[in-house]
C-alpha atoms as a PDB file:
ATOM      1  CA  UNK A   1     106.598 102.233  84.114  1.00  0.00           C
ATOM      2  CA  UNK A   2     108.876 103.687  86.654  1.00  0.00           C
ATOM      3  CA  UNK A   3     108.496 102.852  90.154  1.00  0.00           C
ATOM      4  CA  UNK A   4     109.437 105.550  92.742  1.00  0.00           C
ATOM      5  CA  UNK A   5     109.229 104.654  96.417  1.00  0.00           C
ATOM      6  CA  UNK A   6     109.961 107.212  99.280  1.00  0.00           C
ATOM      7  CA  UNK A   7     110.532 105.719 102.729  1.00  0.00           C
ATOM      8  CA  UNK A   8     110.208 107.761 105.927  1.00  0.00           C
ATOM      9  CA  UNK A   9     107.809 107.981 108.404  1.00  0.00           C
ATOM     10  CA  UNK A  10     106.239 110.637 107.592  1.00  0.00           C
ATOM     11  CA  UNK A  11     107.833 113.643 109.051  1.00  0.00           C
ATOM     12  CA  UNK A  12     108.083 117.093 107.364  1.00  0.00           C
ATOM     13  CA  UNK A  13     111.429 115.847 105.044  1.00  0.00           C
ATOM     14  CA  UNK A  14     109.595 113.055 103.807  1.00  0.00           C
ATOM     15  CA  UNK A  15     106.660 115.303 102.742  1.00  0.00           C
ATOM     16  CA  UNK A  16     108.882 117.527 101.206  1.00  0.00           C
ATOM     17  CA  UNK A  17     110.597 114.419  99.056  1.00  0.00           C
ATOM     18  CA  UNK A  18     107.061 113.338  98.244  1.00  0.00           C
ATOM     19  CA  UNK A  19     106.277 116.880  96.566  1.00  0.00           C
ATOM     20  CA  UNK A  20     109.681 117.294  94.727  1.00  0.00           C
ATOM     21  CA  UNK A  21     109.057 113.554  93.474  1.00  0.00           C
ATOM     22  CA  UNK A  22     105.360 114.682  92.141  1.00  0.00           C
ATOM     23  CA  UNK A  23     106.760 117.894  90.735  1.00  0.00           C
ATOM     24  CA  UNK A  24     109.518 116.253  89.067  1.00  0.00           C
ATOM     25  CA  UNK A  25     107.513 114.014  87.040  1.00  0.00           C
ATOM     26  CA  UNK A  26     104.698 116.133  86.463  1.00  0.00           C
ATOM     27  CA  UNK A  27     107.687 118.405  84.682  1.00  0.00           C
ATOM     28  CA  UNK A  28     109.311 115.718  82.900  1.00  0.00           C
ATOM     29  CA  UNK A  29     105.387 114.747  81.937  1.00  0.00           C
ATOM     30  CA  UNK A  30     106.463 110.909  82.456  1.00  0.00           C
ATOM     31  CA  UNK A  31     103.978 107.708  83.944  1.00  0.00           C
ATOM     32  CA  UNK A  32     105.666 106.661  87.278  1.00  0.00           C
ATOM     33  CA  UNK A  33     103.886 104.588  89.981  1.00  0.00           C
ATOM     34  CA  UNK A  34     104.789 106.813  92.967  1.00  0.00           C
ATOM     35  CA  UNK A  35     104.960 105.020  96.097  1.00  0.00           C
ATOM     36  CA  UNK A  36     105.132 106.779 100.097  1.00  0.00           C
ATOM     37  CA  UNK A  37     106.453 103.586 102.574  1.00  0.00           C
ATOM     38  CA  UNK A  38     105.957 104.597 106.011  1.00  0.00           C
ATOM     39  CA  UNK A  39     106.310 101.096 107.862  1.00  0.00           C
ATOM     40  CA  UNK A  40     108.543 101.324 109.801  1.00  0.00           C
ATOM     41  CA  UNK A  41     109.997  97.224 109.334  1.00  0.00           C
ATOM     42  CA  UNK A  42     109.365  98.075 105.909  1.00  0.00           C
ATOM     43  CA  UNK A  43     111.854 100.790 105.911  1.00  0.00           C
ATOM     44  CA  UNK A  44     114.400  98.649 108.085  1.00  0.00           C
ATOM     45  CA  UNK A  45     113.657  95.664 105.999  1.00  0.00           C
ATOM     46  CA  UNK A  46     115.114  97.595 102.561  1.00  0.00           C
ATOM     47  CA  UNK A  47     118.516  98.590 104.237  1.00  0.00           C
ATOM     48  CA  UNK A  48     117.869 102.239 104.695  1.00  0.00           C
ATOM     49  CA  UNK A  49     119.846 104.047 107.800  1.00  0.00           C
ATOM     50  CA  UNK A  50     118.365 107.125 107.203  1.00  0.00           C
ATOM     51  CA  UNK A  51     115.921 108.554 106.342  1.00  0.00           C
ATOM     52  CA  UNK A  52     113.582 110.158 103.963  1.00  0.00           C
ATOM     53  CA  UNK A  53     115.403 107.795 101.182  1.00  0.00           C
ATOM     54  CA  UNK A  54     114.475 107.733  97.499  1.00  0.00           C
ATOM     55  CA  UNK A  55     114.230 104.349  95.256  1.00  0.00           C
ATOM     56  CA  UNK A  56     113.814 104.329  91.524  1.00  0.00           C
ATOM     57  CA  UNK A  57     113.056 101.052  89.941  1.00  0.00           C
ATOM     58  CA  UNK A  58     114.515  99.273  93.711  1.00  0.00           C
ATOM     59  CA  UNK A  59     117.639 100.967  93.504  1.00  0.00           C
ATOM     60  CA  UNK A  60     118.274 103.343  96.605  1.00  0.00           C
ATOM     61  CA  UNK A  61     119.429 106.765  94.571  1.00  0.00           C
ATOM     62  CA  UNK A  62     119.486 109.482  97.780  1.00  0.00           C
ATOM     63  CA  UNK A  63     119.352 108.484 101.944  1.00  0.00           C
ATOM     64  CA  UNK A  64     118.991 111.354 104.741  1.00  0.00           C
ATOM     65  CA  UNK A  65     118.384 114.375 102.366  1.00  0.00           C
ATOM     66  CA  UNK A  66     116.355 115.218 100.108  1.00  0.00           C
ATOM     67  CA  UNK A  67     117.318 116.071  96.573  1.00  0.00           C
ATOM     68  CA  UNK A  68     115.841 119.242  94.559  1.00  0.00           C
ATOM     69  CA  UNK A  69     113.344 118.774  92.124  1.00  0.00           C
ATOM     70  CA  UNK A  70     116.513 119.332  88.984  1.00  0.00           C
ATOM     71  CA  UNK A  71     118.456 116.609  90.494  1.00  0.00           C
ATOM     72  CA  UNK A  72     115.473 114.279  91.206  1.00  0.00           C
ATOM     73  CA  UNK A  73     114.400 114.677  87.084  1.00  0.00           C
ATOM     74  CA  UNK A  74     118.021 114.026  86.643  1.00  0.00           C
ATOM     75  CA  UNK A  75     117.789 110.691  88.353  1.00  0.00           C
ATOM     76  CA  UNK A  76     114.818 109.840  86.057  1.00  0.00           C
ATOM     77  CA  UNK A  77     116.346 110.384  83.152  1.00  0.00           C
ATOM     78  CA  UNK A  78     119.385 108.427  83.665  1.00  0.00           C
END
């Protein structure tokens, strides 16, 4: 199963990451474990400057933006 994780603290980028995450997998119709990470020593912890970031499977794949929904179900399917 994939695990996504979006850190941020919950500000109006990291809601908007959270809903192109859900809408990418709901289009791709795949199981992921989708995961929001607002702690903020959490966040620090797992090396991220910026944020929102996006991790699938651990590995950091966007920092400080956030991707479209196309290039987040391109990032899954890699």
């Amino acid at each position: 199963m994939t695990k996504i994780e979006i850190l941020g603290t919950g500000c109006a980028k990291c809601a908007r990451l959270y809903a192109n995450v859900e809408q990418a997998v709901k289009d791709l119709g795949i199981t992921a474990e989708v995961v929001k990470v607002e702690d903020l020593d959490a966040i620090v912890e797992s090396g991220v400057m910026m944020t929102p970031a996006l991790f699938i499977n651990g590995e950091i794949v966007a920092e400080g933006r956030v991707p479209p929904v196309d290039e987040i179900k391109a990032m899954l399917a890699e």
